[in-house]
C-alpha atoms as a PDB file:
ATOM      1  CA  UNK A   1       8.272   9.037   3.261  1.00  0.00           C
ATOM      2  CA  UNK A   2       5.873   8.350   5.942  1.00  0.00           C
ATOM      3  CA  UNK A   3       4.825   5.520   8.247  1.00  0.00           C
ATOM      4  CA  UNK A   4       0.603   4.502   7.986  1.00  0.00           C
ATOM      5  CA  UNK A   5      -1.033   2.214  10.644  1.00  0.00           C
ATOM      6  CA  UNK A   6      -3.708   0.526   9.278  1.00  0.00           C
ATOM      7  CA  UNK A   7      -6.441  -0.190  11.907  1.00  0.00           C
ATOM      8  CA  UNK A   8      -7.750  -3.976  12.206  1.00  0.00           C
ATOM      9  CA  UNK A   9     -10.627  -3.834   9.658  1.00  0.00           C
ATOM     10  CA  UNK A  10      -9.195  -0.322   8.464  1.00  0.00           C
ATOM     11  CA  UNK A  11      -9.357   0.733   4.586  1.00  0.00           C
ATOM     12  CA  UNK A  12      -7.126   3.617   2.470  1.00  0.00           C
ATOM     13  CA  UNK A  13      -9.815   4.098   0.470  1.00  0.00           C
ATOM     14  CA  UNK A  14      -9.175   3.902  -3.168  1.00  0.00           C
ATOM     15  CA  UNK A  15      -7.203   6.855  -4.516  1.00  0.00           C
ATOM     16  CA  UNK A  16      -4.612   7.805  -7.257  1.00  0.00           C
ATOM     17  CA  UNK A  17      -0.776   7.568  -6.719  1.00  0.00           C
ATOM     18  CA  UNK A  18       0.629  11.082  -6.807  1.00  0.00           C
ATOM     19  CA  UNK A  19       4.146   9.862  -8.182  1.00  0.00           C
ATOM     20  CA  UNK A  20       5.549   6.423  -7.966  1.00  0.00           C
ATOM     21  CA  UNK A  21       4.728   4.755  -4.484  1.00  0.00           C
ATOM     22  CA  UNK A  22       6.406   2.068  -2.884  1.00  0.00           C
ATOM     23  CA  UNK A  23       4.416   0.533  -0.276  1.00  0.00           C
ATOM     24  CA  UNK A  24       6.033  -1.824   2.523  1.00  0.00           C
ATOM     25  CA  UNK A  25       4.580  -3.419   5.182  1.00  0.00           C
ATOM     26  CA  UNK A  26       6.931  -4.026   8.566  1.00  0.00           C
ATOM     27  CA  UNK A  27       4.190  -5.200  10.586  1.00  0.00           C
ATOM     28  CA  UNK A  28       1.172  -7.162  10.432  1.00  0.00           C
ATOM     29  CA  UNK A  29      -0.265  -8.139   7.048  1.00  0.00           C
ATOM     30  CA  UNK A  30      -3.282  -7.110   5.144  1.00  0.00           C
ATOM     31  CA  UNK A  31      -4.695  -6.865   1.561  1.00  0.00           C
ATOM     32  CA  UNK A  32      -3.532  -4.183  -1.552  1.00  0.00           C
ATOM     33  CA  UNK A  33      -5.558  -3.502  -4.802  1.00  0.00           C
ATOM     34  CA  UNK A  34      -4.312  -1.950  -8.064  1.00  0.00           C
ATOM     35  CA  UNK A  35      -6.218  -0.520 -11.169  1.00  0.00           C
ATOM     36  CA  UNK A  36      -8.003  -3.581 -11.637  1.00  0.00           C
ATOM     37  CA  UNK A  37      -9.476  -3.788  -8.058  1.00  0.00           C
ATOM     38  CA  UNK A  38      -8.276  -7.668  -7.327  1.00  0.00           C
ATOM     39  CA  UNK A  39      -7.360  -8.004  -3.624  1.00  0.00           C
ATOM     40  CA  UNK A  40      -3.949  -9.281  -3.116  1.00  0.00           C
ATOM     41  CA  UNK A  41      -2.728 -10.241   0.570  1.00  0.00           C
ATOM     42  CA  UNK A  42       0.496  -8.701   1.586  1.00  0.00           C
ATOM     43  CA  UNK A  43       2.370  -9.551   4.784  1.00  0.00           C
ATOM     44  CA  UNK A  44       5.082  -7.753   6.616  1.00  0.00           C
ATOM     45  CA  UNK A  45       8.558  -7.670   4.839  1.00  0.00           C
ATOM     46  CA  UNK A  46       6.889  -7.285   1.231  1.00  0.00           C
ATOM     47  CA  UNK A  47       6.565  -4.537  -1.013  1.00  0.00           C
ATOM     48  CA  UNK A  48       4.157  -3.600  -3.634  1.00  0.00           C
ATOM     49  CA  UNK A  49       5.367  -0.379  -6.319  1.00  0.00           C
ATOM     50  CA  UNK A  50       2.061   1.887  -7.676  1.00  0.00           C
ATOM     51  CA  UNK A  51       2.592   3.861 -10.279  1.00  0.00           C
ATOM     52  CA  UNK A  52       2.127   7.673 -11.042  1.00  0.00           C
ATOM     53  CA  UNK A  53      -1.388   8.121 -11.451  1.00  0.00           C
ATOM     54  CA  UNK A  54      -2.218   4.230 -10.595  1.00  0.00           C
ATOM     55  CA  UNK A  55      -5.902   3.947  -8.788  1.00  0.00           C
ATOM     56  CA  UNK A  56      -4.944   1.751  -5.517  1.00  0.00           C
ATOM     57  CA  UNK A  57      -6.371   1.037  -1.892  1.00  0.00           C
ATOM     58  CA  UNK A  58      -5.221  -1.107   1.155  1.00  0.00           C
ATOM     59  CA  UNK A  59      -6.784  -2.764   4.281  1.00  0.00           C
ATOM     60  CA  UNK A  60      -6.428  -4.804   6.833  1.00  0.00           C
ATOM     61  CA  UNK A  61      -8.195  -7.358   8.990  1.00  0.00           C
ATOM     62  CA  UNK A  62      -5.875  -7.772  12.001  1.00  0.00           C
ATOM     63  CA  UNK A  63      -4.147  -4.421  11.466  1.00  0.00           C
ATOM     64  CA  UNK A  64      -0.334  -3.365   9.883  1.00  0.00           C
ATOM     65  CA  UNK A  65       2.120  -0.685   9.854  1.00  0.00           C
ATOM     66  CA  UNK A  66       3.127  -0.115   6.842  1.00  0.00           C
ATOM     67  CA  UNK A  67       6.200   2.226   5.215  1.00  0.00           C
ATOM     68  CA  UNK A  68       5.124   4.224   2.363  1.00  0.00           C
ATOM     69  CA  UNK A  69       7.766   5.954   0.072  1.00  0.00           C
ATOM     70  CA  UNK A  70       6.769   8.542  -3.017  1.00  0.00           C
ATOM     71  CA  UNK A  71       8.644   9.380  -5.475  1.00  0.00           C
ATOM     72  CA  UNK A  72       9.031  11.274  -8.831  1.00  0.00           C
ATOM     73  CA  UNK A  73      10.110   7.904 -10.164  1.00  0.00           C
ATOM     74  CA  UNK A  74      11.318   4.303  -8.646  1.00  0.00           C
ATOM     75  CA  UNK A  75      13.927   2.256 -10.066  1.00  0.00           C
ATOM     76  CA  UNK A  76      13.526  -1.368  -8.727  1.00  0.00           C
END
């Protein structure tokens, strides 16, 4: 488990998921892509679950904290 801040206009550059990864925002909002590289906006108090192995990245215009949590697996 660790906590990320995402810098206004920051990026995680696109990478794979080393086990199942649950990603949460708790502050700010900013964007989330999966395998197929469509942005998707996220905000704080939602979640977003990457697969082992899944190719993802994240960003932010205006900046967000941001909870992630890795696992061997996730039941949800």
């Amino acid at each position: 488990m660790v906590v990320i801040e995402v810098e206004a206009g920051g990026v995680v550059a696109r990478h794979p998921a080393g086990g199942a990864q649950l990603f949460t925002v708790v502050l700010g909002s900013g964007w989330v892509s999966g395998g197929d590289g469509e942005r998707q906006a996220i905000t704080a108090g939602e979640t977003v679950l990457w697969e082992s192995g899944e190719s993802h990245e994240s960003g932010s215009d205006e900046g967000m904290r941001v909870l992630v949590v890795e696992a061997e697996s996730v039941d949800v």
